[in-house]
Protein backbone atom coordinates (compact mmCIF):
# COMPACT_ATOMS: atom_id res chain seq x y z
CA UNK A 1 106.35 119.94 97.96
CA UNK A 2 106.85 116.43 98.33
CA UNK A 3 103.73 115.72 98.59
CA UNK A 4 102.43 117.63 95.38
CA UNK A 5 105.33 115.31 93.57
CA UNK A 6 103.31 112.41 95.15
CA UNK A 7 100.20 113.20 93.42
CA UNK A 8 101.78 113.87 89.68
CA UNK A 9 104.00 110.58 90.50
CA UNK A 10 100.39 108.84 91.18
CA UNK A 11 98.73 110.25 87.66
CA UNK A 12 102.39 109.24 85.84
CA UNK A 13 101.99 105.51 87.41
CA UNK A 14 98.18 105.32 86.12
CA UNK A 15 99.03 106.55 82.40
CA UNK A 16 101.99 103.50 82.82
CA UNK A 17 99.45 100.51 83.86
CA UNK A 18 97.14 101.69 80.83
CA UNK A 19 99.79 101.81 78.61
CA UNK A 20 101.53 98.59 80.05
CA UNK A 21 97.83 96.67 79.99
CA UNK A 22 97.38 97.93 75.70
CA UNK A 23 101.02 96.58 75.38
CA UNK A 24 100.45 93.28 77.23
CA UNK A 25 97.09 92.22 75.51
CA UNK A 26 97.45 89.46 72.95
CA UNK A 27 101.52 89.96 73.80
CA UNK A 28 104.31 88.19 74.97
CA UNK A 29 105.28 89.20 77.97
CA UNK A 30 108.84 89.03 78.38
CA UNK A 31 109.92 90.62 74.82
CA UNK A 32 107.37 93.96 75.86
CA UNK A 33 109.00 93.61 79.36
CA UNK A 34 112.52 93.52 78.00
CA UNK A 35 111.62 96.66 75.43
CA UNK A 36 110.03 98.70 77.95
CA UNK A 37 113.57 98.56 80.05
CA UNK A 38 116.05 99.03 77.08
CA UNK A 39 114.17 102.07 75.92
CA UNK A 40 114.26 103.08 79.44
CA UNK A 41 118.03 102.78 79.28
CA UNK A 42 118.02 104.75 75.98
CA UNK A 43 115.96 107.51 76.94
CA UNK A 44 118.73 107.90 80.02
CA UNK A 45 122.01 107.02 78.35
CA UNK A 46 122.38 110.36 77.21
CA UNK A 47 122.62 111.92 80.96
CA UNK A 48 125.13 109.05 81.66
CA UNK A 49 127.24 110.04 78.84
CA UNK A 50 127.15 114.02 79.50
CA UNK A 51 128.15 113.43 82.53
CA UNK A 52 130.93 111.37 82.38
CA UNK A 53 132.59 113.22 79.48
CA UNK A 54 131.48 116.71 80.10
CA UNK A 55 131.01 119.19 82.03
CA UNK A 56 127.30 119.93 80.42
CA UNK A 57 125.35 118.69 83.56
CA UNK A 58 127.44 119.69 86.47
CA UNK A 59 125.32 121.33 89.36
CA UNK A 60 121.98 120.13 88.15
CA UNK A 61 119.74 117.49 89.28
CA UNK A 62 120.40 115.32 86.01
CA UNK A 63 123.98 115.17 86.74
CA UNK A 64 124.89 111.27 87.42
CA UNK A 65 128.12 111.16 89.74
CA UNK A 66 130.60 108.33 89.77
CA UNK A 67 129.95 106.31 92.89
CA UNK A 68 131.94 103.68 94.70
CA UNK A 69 131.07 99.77 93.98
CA UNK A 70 129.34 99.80 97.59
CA UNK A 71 126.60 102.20 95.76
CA UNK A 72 126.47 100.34 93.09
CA UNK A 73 126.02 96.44 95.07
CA UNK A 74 122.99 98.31 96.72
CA UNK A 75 121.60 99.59 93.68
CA UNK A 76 121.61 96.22 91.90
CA UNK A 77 119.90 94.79 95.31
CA UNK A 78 117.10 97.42 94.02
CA UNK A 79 117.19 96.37 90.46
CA UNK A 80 116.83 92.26 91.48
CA UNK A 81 114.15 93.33 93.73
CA UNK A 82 112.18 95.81 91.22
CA UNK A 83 112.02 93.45 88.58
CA UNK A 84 110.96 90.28 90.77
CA UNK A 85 108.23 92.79 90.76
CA UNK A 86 107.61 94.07 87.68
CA UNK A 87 108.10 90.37 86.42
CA UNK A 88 105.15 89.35 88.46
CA UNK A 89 102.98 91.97 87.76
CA UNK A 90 103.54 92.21 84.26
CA UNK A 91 102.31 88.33 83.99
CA UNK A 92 99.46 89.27 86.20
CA UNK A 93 98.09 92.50 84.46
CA UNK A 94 97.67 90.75 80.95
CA UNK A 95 96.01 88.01 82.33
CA UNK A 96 93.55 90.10 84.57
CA UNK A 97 91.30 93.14 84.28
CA UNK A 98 92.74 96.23 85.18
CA UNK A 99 89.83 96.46 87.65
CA UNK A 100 90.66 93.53 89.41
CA UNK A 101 94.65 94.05 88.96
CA UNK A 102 94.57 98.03 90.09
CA UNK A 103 92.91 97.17 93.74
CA UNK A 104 95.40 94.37 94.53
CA UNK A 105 98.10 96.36 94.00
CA UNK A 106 96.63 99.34 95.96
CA UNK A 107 96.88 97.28 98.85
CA UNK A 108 100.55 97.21 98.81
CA UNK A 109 100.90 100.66 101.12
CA UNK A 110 99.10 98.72 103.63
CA UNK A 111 101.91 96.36 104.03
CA UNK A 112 104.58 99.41 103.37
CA UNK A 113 102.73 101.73 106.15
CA UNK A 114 102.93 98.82 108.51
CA UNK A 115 106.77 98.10 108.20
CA UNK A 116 107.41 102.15 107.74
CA UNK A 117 105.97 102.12 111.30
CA UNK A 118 108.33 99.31 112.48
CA UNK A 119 111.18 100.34 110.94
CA UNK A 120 111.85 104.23 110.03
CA UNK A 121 109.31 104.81 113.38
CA UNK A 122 107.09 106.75 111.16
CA UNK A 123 104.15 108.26 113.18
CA UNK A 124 100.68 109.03 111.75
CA UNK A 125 98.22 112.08 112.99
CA UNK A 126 94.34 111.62 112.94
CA UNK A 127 93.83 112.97 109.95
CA UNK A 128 96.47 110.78 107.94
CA UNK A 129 94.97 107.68 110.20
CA UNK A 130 91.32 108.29 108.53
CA UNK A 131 92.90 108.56 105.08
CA UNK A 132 94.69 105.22 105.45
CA UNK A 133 91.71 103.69 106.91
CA UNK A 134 89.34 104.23 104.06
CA UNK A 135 91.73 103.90 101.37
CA UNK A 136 92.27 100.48 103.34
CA UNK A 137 88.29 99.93 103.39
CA UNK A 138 87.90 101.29 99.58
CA UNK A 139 90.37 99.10 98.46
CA UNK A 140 89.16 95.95 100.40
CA UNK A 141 85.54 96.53 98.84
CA UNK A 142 87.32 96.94 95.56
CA UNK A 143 88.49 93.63 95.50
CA UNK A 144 85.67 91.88 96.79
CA UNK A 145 83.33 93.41 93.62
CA UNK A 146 85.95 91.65 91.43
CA UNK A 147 84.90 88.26 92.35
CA UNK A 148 81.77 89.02 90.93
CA UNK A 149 83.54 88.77 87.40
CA UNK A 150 84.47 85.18 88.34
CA UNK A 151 87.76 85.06 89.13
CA UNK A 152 88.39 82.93 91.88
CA UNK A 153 91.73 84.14 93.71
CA UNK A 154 92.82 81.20 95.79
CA UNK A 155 92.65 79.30 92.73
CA UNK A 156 93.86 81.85 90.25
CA UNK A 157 98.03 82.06 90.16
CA UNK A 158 97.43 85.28 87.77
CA UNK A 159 95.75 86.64 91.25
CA UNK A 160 98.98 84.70 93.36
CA UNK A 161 101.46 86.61 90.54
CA UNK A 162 99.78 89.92 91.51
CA UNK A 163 100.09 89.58 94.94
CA UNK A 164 103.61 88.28 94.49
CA UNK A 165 104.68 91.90 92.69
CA UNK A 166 102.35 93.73 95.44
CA UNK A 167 105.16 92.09 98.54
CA UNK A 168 107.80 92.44 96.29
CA UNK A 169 107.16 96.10 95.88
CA UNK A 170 106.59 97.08 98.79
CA UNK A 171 110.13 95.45 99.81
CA UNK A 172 110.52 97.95 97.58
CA UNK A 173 109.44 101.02 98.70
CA UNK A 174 111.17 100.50 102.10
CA UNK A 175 114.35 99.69 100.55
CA UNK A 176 114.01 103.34 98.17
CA UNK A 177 113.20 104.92 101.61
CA UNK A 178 116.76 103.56 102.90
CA UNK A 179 118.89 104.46 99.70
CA UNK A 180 117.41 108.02 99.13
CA UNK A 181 118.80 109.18 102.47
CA UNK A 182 122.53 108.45 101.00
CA UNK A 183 122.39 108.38 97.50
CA UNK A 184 120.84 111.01 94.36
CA UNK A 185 118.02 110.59 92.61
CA UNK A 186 120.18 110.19 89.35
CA UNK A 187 122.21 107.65 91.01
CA UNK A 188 119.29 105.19 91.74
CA UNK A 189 117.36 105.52 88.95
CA UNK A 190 119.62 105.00 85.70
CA UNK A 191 122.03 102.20 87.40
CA UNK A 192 119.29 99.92 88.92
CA UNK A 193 117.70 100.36 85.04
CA UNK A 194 121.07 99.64 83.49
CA UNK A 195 121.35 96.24 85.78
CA UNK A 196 117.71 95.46 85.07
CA UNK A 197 118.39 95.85 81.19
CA UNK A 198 121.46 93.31 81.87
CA UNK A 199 119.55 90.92 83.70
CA UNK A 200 116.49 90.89 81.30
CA UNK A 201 119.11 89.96 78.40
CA UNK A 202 120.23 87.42 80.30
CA UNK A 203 116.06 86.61 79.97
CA UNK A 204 115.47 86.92 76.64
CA UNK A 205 118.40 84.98 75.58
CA UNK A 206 118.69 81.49 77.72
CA UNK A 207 114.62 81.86 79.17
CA UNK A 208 111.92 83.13 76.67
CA UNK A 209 113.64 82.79 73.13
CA UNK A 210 114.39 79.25 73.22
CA UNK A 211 110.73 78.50 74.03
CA UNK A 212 109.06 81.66 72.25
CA UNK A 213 107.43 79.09 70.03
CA UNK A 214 105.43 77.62 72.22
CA UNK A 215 104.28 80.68 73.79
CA UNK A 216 102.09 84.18 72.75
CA UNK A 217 103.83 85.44 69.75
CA UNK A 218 105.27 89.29 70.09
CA UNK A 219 104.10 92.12 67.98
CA UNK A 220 105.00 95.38 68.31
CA UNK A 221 102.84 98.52 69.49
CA UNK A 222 103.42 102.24 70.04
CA UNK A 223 102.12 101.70 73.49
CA UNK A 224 105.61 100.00 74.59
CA UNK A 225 107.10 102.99 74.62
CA UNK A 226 104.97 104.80 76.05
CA UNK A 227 105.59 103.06 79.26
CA UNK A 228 109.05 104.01 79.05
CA UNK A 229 108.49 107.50 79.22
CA UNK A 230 105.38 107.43 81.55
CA UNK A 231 107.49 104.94 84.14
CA UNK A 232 110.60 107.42 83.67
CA UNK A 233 108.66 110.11 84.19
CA UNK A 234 107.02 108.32 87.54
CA UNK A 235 109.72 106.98 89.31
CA UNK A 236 112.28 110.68 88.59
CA UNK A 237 109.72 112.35 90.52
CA UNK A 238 108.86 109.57 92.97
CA UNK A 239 112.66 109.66 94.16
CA UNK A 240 112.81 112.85 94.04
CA UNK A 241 109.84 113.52 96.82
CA UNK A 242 111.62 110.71 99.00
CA UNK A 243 114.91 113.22 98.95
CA UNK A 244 112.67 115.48 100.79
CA UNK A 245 114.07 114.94 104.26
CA UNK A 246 110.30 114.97 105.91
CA UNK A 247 109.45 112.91 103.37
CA UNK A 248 107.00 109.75 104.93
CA UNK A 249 107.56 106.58 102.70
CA UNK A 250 103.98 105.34 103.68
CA UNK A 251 102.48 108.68 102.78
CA UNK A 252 104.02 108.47 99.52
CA UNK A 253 103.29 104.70 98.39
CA UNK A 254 99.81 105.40 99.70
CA UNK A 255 99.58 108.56 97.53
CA UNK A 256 100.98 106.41 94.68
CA UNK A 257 98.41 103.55 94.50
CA UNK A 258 95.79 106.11 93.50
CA UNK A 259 96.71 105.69 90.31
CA UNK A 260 94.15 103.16 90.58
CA UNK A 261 91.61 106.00 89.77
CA UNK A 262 93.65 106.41 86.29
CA UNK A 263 93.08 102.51 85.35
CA UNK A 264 89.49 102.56 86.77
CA UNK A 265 88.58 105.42 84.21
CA UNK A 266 90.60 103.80 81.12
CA UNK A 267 89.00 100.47 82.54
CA UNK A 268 85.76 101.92 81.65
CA UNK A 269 86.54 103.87 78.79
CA UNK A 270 89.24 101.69 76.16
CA UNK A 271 89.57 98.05 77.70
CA UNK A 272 84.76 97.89 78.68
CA UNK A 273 85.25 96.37 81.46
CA UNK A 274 82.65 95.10 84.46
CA UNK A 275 80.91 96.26 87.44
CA UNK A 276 81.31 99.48 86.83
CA UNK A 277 79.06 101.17 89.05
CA UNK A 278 79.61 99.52 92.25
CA UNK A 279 83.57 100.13 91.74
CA UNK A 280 82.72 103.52 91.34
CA UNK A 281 81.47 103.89 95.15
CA UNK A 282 84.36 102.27 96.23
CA UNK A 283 86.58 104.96 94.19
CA UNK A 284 85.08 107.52 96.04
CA UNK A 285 86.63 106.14 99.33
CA UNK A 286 89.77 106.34 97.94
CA UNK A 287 89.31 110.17 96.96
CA UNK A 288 88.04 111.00 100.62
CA UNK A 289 90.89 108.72 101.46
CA UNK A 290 93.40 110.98 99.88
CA UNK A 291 91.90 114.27 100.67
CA UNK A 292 92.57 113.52 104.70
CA UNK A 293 95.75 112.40 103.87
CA UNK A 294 96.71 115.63 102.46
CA UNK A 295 95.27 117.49 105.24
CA UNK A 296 97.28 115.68 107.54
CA UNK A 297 100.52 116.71 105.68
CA UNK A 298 100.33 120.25 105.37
């Protein structure tokens, strides 16, 4: 089950980085940021509200409980952390193709699988092994085709930003791995947005609007919302396959950076971007990748 929940997270997270790239382009990046989070908040503040003064929710999964200011301190560790990385990646996907952006980023289960290993003493079988390998080798030939579009990445800091958000996720990852086997899905996921929307006021007031002048003007598009829902949408059912108690947090970030296949297509298709054809090879490896990895979780 939690592996099915993987896959539809994966799709989810693909529509997201489309969506996030349309909203980005010719943007500022801070007001889109700061949207994207309160209509996150909006979209949820109904559940908190139902559950706090009735009884509407009780016994389902959307029901948020009251939980000590322990759970909360931990939950705003997640919220700091998450938008480090959003922060860094948001700079780093409007400046980049999604092409080049997408296989940096898919790298980031590389450094989760290796710390799942050391830490939660997750074990791999053969089959899972072969998966990880060629996603590993499909991604790595992934990024070296993007330096034929002359982007230079020791030089580039929109490639350092990138790989800033890739660590910071996958600090991440491990640390969802740690609070799912405690705390609810509902729990995590609308108070680490509620402390994220706090923090990104704090932003947009004292950081970006004093200096908005002298930066990309904002304009709105429908695609900011759009990554609301699609991110909402992603992460519900992305902590709701770690509350699976066989759940493997490597598996699942592994699973999850296949949403590369979802910005490779709208790569192609809406944003006409480069090297098409040799990317498409190294697509394939992630597909096989994924297949073996599903074999080696039934």
């Amino acid at each position: 089950m939690w592996l099915a929940l993987a896959f539809l997270s994966a799709f989810l997270l693909g529509c997201y980085d489309v969506n996030k790239k349309a909203s980005l382009t010719d943007n500022a990046v801070i007001p889109v940021l700061f949207l994207n989070i309160l209509i996150s908040n909006l979209i949820l503040l109904p559940f908190i509200l139902f559950s706090y003064t009735t009884n509407w929710l009780d016994g389902t999964m959307f029901y948020l409980p009251r939980v000590s200011l322990e759970t909360h301190l931990a939950v705003f560790l997640k919220a700091v952390i998450v938008l480090s990385s959003w922060l860094f990646g948001y700079f780093g996907i409007k400046h980049l193709p999604l092409t080049i952006t997408g296989p940096i980023k898919a790298t980031q289960p590389v450094l989760t699988l290796i710390c799942a290993m050391l830490i939660f003493q997750e074990r791999l079988n053969m089959y899972q092994w072969i998966g990880v390998l060629l996603a590993i080798a499909s991604f790595y030939l992934l990024s070296t085709t993007g330096k034929k579009e002359g982007i230079r990445f020791a030089h580039n800091k929109w490639i350092f930003f990138t790989v800033m958000s890739v660590i910071t996720g996958s600090i991440s990852g491990l640390y969802d791995k740690h609070l799912m086997k405690t705390l609810d899905v509902m729990t995590v996921q609308v108070w680490f947005n509620v402390y994220q929307c706090l923090m990104m006021i704090f932003i947009m007031l004292f950081l970006w609007y004093p200096r908005r002048k002298k930066s990309t003007p904002f304009r709105w598009t429908w695609h900011i919302p759009l990554v609301s829902i699609f991110l909402l949408l992603a992460d519900w059912i992305y902590f709701y396959a770690l509350s699976f108690p066989d759940s493997m947090i490597s598996i699942v970030s592994m699973i999850r950076r296949s949403n590369v296949l979802v910005t490779f297509i709208a790569g192609a298709l809406f944003f006409h971007e480069k090297n098409l054809k040799s990317k498409a090879i190294d697509l394939f490896l992630v597909l096989l990748g994924m297949i073996f990895i599903y074999l080696g979780t039934r």
